[in-house]
Protein backbone atom coordinates (compact mmCIF):
# COMPACT_ATOMS: atom_id res chain seq x y z
CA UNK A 1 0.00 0.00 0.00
CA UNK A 2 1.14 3.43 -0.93
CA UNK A 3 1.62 6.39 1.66
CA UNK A 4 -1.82 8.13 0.31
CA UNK A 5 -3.45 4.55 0.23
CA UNK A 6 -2.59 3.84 3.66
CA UNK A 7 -3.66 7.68 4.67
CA UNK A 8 -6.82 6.82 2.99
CA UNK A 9 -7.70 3.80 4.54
CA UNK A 10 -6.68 5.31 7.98
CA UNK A 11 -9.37 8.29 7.26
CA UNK A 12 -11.92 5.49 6.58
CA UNK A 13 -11.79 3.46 9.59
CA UNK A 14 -14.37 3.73 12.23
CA UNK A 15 -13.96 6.36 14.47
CA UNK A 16 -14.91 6.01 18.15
CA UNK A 17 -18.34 7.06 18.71
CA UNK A 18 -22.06 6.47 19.42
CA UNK A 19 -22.16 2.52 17.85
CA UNK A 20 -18.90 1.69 20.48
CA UNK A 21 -19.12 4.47 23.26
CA UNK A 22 -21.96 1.46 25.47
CA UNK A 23 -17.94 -0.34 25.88
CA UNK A 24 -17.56 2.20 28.54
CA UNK A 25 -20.68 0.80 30.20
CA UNK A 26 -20.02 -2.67 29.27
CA UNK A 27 -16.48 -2.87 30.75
CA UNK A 28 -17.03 -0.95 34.10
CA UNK A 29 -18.81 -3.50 36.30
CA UNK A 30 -14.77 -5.28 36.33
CA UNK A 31 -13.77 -1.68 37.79
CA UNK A 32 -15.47 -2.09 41.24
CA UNK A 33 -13.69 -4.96 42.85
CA UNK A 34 -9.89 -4.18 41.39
CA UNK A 35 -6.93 -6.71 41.76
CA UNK A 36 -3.72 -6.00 40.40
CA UNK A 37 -1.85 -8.76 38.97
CA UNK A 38 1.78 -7.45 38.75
CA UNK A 39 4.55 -8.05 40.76
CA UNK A 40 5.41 -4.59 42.62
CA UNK A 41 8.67 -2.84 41.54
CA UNK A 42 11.76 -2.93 43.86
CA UNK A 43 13.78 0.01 44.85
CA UNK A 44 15.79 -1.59 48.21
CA UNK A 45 17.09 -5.10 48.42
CA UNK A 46 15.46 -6.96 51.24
CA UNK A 47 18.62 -6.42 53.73
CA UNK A 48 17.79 -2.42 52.46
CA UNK A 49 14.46 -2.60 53.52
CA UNK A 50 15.27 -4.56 56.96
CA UNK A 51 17.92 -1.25 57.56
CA UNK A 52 15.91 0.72 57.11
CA UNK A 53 13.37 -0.80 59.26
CA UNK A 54 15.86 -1.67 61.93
CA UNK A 55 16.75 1.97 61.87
CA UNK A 56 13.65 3.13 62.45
CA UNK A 57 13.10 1.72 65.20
CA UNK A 58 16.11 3.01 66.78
CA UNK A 59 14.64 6.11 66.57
CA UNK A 60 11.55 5.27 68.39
CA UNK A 61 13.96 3.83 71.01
CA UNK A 62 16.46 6.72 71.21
CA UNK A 63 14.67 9.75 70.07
CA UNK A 64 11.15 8.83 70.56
CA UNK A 65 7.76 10.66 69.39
CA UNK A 66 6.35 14.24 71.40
CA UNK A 67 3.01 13.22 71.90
CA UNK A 68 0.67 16.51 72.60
CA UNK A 69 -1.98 14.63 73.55
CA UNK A 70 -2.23 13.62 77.26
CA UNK A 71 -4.64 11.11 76.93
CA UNK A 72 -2.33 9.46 74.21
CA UNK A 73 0.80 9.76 76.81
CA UNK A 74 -1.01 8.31 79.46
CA UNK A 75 -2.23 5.13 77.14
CA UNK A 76 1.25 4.63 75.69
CA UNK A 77 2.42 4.49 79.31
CA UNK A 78 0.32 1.69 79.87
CA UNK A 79 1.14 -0.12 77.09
CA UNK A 80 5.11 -0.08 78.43
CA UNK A 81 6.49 3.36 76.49
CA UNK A 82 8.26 5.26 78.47
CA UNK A 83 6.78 8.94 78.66
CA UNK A 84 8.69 11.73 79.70
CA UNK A 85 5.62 14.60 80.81
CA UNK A 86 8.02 17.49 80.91
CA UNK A 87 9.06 17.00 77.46
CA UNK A 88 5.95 15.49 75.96
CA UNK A 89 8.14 12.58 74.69
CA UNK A 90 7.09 9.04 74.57
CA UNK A 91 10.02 6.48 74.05
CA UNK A 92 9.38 2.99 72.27
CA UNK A 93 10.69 -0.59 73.52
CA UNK A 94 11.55 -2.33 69.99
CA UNK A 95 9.06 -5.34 71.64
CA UNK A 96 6.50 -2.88 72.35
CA UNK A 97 6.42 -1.96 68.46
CA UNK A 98 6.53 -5.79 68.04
CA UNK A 99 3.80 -6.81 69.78
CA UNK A 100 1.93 -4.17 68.13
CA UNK A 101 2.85 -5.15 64.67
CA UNK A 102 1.74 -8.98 65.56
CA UNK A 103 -1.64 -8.17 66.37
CA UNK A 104 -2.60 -5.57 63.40
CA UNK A 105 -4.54 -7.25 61.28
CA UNK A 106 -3.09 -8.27 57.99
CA UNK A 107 -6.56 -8.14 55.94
CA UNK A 108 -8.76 -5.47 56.05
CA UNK A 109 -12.42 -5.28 53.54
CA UNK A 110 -14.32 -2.03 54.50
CA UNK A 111 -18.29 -2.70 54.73
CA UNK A 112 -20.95 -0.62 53.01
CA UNK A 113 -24.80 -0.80 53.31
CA UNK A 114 -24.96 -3.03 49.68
CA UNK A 115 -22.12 -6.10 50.55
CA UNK A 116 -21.81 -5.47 46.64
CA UNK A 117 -20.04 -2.44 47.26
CA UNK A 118 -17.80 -4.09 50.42
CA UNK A 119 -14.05 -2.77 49.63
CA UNK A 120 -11.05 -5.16 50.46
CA UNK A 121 -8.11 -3.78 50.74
CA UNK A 122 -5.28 -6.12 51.54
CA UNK A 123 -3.07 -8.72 49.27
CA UNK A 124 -3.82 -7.06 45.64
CA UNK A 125 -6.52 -5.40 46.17
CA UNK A 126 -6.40 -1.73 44.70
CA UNK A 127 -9.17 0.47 45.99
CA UNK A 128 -9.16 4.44 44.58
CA UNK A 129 -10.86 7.12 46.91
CA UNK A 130 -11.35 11.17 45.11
CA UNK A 131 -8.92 14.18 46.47
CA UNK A 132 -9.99 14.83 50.20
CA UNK A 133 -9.22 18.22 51.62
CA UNK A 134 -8.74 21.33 49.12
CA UNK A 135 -10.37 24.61 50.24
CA UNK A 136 -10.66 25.59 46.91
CA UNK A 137 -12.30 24.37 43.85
CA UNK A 138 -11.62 25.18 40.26
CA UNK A 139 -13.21 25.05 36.71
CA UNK A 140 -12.55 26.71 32.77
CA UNK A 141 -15.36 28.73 33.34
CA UNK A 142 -15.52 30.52 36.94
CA UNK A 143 -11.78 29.32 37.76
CA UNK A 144 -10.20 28.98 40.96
CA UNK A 145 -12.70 30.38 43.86
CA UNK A 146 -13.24 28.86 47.56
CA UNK A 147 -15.17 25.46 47.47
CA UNK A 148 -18.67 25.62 48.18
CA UNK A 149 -21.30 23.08 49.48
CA UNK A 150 -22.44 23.02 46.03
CA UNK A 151 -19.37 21.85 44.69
CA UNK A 152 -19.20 19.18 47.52
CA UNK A 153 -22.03 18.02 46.60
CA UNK A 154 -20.78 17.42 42.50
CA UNK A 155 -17.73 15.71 43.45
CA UNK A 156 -20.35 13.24 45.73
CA UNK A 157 -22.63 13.22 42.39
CA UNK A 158 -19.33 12.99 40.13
CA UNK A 159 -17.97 9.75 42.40
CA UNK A 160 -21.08 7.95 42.42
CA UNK A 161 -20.80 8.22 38.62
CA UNK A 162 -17.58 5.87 38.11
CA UNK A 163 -17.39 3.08 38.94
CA UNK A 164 -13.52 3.28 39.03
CA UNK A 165 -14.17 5.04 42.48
CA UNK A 166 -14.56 3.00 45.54
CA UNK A 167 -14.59 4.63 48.88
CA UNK A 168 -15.36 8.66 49.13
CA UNK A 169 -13.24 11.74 49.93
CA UNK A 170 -13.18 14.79 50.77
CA UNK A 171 -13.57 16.26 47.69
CA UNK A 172 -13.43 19.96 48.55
CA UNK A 173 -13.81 22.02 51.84
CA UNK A 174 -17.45 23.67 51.72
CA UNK A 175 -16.38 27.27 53.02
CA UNK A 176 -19.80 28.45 52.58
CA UNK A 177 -20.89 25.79 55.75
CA UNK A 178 -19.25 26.90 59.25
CA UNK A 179 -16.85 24.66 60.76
CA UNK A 180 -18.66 23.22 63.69
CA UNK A 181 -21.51 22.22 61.13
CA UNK A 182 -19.60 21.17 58.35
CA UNK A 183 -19.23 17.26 59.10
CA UNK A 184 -23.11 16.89 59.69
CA UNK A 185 -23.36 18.29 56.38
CA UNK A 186 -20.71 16.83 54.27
CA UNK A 187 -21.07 12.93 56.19
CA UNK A 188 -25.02 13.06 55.58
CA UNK A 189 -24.61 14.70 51.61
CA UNK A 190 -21.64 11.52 51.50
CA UNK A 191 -24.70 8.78 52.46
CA UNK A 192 -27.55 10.01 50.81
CA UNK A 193 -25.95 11.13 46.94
CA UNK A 194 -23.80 7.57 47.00
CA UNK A 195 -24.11 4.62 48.01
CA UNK A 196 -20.37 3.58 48.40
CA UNK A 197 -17.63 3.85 51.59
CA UNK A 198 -17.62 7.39 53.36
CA UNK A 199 -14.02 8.12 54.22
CA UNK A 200 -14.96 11.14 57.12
CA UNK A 201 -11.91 13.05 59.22
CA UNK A 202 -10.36 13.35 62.52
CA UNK A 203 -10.58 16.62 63.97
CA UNK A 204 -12.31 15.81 67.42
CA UNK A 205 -13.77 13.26 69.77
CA UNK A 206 -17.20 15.50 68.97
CA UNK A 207 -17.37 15.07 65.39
CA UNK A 208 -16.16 11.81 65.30
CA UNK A 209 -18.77 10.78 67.32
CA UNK A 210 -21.54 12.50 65.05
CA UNK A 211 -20.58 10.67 61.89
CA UNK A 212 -20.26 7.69 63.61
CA UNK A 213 -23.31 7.87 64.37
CA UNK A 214 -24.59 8.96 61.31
CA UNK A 215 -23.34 5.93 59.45
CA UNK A 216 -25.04 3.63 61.81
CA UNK A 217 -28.24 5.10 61.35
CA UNK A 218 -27.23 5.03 57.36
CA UNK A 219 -26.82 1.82 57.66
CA UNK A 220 -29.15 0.64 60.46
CA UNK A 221 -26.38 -0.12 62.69
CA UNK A 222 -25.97 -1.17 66.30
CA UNK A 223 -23.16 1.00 68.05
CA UNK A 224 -22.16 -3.16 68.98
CA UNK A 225 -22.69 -4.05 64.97
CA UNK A 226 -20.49 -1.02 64.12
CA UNK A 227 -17.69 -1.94 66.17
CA UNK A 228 -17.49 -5.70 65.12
CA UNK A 229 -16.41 -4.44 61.84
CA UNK A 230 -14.93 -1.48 59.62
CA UNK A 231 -17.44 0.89 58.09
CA UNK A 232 -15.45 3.87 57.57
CA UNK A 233 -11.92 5.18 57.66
CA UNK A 234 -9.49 8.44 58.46
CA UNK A 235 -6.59 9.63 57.17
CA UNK A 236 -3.86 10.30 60.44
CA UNK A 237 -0.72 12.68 59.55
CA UNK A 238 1.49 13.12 62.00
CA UNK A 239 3.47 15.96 61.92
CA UNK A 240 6.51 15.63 60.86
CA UNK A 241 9.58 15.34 61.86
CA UNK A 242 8.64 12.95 65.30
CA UNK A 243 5.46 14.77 66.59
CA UNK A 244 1.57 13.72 66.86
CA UNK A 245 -0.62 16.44 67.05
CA UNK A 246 -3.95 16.54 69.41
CA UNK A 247 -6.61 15.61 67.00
CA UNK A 248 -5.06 13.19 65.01
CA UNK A 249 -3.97 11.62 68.34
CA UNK A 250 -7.56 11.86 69.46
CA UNK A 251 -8.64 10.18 66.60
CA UNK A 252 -6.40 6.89 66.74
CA UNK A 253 -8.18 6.66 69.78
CA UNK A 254 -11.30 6.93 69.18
CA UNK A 255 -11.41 4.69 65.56
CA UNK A 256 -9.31 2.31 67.32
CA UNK A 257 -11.91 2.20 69.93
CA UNK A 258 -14.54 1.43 67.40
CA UNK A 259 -12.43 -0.73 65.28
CA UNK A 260 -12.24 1.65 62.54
CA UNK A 261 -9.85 1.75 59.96
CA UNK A 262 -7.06 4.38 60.45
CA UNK A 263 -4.94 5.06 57.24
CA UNK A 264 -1.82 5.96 58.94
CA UNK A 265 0.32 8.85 56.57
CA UNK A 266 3.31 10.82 57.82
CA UNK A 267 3.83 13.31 55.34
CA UNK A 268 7.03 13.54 54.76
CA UNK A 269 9.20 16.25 52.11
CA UNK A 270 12.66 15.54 51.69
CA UNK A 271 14.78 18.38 52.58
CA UNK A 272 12.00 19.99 54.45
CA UNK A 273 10.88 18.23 57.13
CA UNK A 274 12.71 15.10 55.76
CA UNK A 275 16.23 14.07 55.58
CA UNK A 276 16.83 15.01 52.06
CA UNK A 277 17.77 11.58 51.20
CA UNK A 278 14.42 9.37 49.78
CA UNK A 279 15.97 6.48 52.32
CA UNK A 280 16.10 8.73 55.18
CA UNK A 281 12.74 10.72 54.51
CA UNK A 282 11.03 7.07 54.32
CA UNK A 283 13.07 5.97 57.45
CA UNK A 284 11.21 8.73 59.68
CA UNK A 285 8.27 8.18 57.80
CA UNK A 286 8.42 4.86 58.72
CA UNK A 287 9.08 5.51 62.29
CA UNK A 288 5.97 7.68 62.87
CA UNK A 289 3.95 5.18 61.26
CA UNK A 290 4.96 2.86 63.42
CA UNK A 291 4.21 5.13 66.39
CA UNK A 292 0.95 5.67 65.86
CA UNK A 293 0.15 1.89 64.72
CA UNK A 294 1.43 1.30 68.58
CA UNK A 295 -0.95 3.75 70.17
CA UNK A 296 -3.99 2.13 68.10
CA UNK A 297 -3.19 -1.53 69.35
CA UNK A 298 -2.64 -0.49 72.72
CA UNK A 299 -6.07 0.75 72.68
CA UNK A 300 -7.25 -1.58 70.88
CA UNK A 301 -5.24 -4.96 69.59
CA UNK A 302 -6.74 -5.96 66.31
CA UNK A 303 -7.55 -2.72 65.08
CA UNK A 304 -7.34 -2.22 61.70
CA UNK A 305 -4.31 -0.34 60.54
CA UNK A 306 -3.50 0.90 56.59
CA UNK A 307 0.60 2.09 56.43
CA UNK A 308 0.28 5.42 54.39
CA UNK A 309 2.94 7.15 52.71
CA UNK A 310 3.27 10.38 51.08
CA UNK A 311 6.68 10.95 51.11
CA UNK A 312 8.45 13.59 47.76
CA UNK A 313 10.57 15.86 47.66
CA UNK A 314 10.71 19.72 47.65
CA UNK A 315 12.07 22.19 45.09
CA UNK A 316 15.27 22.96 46.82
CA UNK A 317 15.47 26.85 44.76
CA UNK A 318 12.07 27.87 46.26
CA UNK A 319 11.59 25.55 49.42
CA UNK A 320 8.02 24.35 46.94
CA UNK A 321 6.35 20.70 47.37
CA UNK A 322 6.88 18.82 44.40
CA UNK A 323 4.96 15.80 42.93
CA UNK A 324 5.14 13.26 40.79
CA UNK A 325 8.82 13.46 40.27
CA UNK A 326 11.46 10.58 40.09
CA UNK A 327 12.17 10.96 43.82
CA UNK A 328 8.11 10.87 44.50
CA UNK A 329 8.36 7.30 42.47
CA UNK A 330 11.05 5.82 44.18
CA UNK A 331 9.27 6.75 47.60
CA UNK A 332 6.50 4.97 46.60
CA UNK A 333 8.69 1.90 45.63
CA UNK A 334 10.30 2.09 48.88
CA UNK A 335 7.12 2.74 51.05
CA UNK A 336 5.25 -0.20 49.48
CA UNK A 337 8.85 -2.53 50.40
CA UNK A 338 8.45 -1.18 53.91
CA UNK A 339 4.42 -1.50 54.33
CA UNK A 340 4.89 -5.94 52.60
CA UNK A 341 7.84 -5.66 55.35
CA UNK A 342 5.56 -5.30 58.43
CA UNK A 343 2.48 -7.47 56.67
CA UNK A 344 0.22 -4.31 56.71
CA UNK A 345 -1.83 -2.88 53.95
CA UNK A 346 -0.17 0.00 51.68
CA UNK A 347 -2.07 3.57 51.02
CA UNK A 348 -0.45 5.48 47.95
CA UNK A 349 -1.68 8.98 46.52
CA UNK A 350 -1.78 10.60 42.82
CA UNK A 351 -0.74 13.42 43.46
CA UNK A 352 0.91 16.74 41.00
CA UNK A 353 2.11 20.71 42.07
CA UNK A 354 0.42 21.89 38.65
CA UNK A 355 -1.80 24.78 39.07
CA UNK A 356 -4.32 23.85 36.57
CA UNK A 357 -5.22 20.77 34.31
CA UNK A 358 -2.42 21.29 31.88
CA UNK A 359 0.30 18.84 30.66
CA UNK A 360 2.31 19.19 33.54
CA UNK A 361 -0.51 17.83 36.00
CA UNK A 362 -1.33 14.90 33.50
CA UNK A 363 2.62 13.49 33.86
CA UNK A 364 3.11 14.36 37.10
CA UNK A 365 -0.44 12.44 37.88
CA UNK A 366 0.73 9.87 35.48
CA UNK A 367 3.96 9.11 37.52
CA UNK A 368 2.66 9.26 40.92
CA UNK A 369 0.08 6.49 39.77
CA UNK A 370 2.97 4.66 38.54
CA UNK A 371 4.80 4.99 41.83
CA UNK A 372 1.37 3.46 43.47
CA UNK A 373 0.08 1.18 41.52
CA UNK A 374 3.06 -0.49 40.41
CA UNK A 375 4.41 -0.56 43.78
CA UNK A 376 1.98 -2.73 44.59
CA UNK A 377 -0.38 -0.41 46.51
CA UNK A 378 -4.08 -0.99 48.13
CA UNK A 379 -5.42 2.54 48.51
CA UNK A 380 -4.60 5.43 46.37
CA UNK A 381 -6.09 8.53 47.85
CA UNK A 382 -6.55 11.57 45.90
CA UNK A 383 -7.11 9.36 43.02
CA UNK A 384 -9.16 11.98 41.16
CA UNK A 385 -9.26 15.86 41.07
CA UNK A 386 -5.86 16.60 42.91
CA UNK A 387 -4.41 19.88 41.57
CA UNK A 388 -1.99 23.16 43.06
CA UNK A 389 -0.19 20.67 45.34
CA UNK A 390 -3.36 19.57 47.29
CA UNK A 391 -5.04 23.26 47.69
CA UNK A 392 -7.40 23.14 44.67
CA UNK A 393 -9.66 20.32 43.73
CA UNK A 394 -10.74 20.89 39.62
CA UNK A 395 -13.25 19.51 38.27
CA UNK A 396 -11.41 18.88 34.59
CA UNK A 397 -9.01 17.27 36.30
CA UNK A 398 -11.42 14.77 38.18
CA UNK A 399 -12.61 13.58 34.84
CA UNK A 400 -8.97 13.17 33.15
CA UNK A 401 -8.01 11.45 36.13
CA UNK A 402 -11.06 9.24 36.09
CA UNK A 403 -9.81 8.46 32.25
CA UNK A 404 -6.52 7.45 33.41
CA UNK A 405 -7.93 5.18 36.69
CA UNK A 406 -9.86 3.59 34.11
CA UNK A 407 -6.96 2.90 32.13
CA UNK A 408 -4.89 1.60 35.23
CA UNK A 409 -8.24 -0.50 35.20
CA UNK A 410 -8.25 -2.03 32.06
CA UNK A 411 -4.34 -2.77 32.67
CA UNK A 412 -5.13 -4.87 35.49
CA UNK A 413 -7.92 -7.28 33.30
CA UNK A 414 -6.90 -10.60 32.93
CA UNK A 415 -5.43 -11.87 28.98
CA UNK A 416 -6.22 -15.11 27.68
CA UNK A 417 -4.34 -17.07 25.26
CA UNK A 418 -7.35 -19.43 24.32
CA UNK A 419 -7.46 -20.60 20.67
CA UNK A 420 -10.39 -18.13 19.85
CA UNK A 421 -7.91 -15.36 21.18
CA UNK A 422 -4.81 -16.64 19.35
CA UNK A 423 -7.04 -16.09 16.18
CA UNK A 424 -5.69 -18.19 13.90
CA UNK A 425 -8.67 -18.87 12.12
CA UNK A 426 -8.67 -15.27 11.66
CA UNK A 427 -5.47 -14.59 10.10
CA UNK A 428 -5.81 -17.84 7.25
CA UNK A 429 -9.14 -15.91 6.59
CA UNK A 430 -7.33 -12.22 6.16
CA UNK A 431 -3.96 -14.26 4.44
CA UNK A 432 -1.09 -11.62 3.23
CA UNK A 433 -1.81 -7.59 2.79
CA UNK A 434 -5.43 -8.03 3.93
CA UNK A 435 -7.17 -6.27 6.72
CA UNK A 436 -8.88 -7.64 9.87
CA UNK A 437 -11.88 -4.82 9.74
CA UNK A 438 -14.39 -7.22 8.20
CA UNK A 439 -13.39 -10.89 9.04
CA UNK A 440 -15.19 -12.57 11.19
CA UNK A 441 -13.29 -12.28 14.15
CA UNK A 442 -13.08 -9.08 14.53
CA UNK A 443 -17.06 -8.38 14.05
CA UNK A 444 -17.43 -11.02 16.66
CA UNK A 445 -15.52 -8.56 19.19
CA UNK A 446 -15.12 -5.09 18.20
CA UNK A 447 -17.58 -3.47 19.87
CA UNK A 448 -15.91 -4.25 23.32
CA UNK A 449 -12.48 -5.38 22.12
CA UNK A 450 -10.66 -2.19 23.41
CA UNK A 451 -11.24 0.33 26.01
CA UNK A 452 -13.34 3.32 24.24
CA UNK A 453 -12.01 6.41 26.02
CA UNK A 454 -14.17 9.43 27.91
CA UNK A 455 -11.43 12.20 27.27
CA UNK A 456 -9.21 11.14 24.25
CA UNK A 457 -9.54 12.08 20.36
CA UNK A 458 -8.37 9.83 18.20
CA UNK A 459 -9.87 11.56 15.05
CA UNK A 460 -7.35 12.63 12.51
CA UNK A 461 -6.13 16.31 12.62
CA UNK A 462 -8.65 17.29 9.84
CA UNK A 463 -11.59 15.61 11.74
CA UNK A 464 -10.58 17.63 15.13
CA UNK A 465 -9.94 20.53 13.69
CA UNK A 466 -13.30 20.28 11.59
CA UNK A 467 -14.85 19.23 15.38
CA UNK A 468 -13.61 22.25 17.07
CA UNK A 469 -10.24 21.83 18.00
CA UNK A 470 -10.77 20.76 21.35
CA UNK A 471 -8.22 20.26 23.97
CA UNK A 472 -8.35 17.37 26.35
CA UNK A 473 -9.22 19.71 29.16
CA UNK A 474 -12.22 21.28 26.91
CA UNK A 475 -13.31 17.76 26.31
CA UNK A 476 -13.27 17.32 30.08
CA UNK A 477 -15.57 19.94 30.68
CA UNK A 478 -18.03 18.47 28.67
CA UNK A 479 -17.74 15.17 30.05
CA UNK A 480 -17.92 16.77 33.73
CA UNK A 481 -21.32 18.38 32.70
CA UNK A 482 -23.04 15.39 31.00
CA UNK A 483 -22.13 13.57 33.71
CA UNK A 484 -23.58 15.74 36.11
CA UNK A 485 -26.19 16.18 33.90
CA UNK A 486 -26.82 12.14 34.13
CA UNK A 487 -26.76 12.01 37.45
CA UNK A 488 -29.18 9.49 39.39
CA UNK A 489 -29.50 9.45 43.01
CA UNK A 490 -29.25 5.98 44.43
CA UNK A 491 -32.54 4.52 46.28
CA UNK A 492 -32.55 5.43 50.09
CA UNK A 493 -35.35 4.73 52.32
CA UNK A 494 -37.30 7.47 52.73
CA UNK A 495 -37.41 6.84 56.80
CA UNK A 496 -33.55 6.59 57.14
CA UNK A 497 -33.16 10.05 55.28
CA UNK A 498 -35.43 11.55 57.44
CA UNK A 499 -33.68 9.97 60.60
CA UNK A 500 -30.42 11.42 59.14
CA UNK A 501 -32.30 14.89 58.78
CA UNK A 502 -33.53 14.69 62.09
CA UNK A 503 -29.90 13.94 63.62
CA UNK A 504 -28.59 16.79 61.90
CA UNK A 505 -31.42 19.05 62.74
CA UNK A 506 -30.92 18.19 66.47
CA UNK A 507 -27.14 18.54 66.53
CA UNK A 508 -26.84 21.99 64.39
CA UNK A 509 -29.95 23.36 66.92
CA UNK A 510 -27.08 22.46 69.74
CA UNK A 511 -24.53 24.38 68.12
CA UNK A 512 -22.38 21.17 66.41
CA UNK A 513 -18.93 20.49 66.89
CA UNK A 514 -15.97 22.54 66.66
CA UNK A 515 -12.94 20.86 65.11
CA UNK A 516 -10.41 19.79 67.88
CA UNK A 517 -7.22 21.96 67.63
């Protein structure tokens, strides 16, 4: 075939669109329960990794964690630390960290109302929750502005949408909803616009205690039915370097206490508050995980305990977090060695310092994925939307990041080599300089044969420029608003929404909760 022939016969194939675009709805149903089947990449040989674990608990020995919380002093005391009041410092016996290693559990499945939508997330699982925490919220039309209940609210609609997404986040700080009200709002908007995993936060016994409670009435829940197993889960930082803070003390307690899972994440920057070496930032990360896994199985042994990293590095000219970088990679690598080490379940994060949904935030996004899921990890957080280093959630970027979970997705699917998929019938029909377009085989298949994308144009530059010329981030506006637009509220009984009304209606009248500082 000539150049122009082949050009021709390229402009005449079928281009994605309405006949294939149901393969998106065909495929996802193999997106909600995820298992990755590669082997997770190795940065540190397995003496490396037993250093560096070995080290870290030197420090717990010699240095020790300041623990601000008195409560959390006085339980690590009776668990055998050794506390030092005047200086806030606990010190850790290297069998004190043992025992609590032995008696974390080593699977973990998170519960929700439908067991269809039950989450493991041990062995090679992969579970993928939305970006949890940005006070802002951006878009191509209004931009970057403070996040509003409204937007909270998409993001719930927007993850109840995919079926790539598993558990729920954070999405974006309402600003427009006071403090000491915000977690009625955002834990009652989380169980009545989805019907999967709430992930709520930490920030006081008080509010802790409401969303507790409204998840059991959610879910119709004993507070004895609750306990027996994980319905819900946190995300702990401590605060690097070697010090936990009061409310994320206060709540290992109290999820421990209620057998809760706790998601365990120093957050670690090399050459901030990191030694600027990726072996020495993951050794104190690994330290301070390991201090606040102790203080949940003193309180309660069995509780269920996910090792998270986050561990990059800065930009060493302006002191700025960076993401998705080699070192970022590595860490991941490292952190997933360290997390098979102990026999505990891995959380991971896609994570970029882009300011807006550009090319920067899709490679940076691309390699912090990497550094997760082919480290072998079991929860990526911020999985969708991340953007401005963690201070802006966008909604263009949820969508592209949705595109590329799904990819991840299809990745993991299981290949066969069966006779009807080594096709040999098939290529005796087609014989030399044919085409497989019509033959049999392929007519049999090609509506579902391939992932058909959300995002990406694969028309030919004539075709997109006749179309519009549309960017992927345009593209992802559209798909954000039709999806939106689609949008179907799951069934709730209409007595447990009004029990959830009525809790929140009782508890605002009493003035809430104020975060825990």
């Amino acid at each position: 075939m000539t150049e122009r022939e082949e050009r021709g016969a390229r402009r005449g194939r079928r281009r994605p669109g309405a006949e294939v675009s149901h393969a998106i709805f065909d495929r996802t149903s193999s997106y909600r329960h995820l298992v990755n089947p590669f082997e997770p990449m190795r940065v540190f040989s397995d003496d490396e990794v037993h250093s560096i674990h070995e080290a870290a608990l030197l420090i717990l020995e010699t240095q020790g964690m300041r623990v601000l919380l008195p409560e959390a002093r006085a339980i690590y005391a009776r668990g055998g630390a050794m506390v030092d009041e005047a200086t806030q410092m606990v010190r850790f016996d290297r069998g004190l960290v043992s025992a609590s290693l032995a008696s974390a559990p080593r699977e973990i499945t998170l519960h929700a109302k439908d067991p269809a939508r039950n989450m493991p997330m041990s062995g090679r699982h992969v579970v993928f929750a939305p970006t949890s925490g940005p006070p802002n919220i951006m878009d191509t039309e209004h931009g970057r502005r403070s996040g509003t209940f409204a937007d909270f609210t998409n993001i719930m609609k927007l993850c109840q949408s995919f079926e790539v997404l598993h558990v729920l986040g954070g999405g974006v700080e309402p600003q427009d909803v006071p403090v000491q009200f915000r977690h009625l709002e955002t834990t009652r908007a989380m169980l009545t616009l989805t019907d999967k995993i709430p992930l709520v936060y930490a920030r006081g016994t008080p509010q802790i205690l409401d969303n507790f409670e409204l998840i059991r009435i959610a879910y119709g829940l004993s507070e004895e039915e609750f306990a027996a197993r994980p319905y819900t889960c946190t995300i702990i930082n401590t605060n690097s370097p070697l010090q936990l803070d009061i409310p994320m003390a206060d709540g290992i307690i109290n999820f421990a206490k209620a057998g809760q899972v706790l998601i365990i994440t120093p957050f670690t920057l090399a050459g901030a508050m990191a030694p600027v070496t990726v072996a020495g930032a993951l050794t104190l990360a690994h330290a301070e995980a390991l201090a606040g896994l102790t203080l949940a199985q003193i309180v309660r042994p069995g509780a269920p305990i996910v090792y998270g990293s986050f561990t990059s590095n800065v930009d060493m000219k302006s002191g700025s977090p960076a993401f998705g970088t080699p070192e970022y990679v590595k860490a991941s690598f490292g952190a997933g060695q360290l997390a098979r080490h102990i026999g505990i379940p891995w959380r991971s994060s896609n994570a970029t310092a882009s300011n807006t949904p550009d090319a920067q935030s899709a490679y940076e996004s691309q390699m912090s994925l990497w550094g997760a899921l082919m480290g072998g990890c079991n929860f990526v957080l911020h999985a969708a939307g991340w953007l401005e280093s963690g201070l802006s959630t966008s909604y263009e970027k949820f969508i592209l990041d949705v595109e590329m979970l799904q990819m991840f997705a299809e990745m993991f699917q299981p290949l066969a080599a069966t006779p009807a998929e080594l096709a040999l019938e098939a290529i005796a029909e087609v014989g030399p300089s044919g085409h497989f377009f019509g033959c049999a085989h392929t007519m049999e298949r090609y509506r579902s044969a391939f992932y058909a994308p959300m995002v990406s144009d694969w028309s030919n530059f004539g075709q997109w420029t006749e179309n519009g010329s549309h960017t992927a981030t345009e593209r992802a506006t559209t798909v954000c608003r039709e999806t939106l637009g689609r949008y179907e509220q799951p069934m709730k009984d209409p007595g447990v929404i009004e029990a959830l009304e009525d809790f929140v209606s009782r508890r605002t009248a009493a003035g809430g909760a104020a975060p825990v500082s």
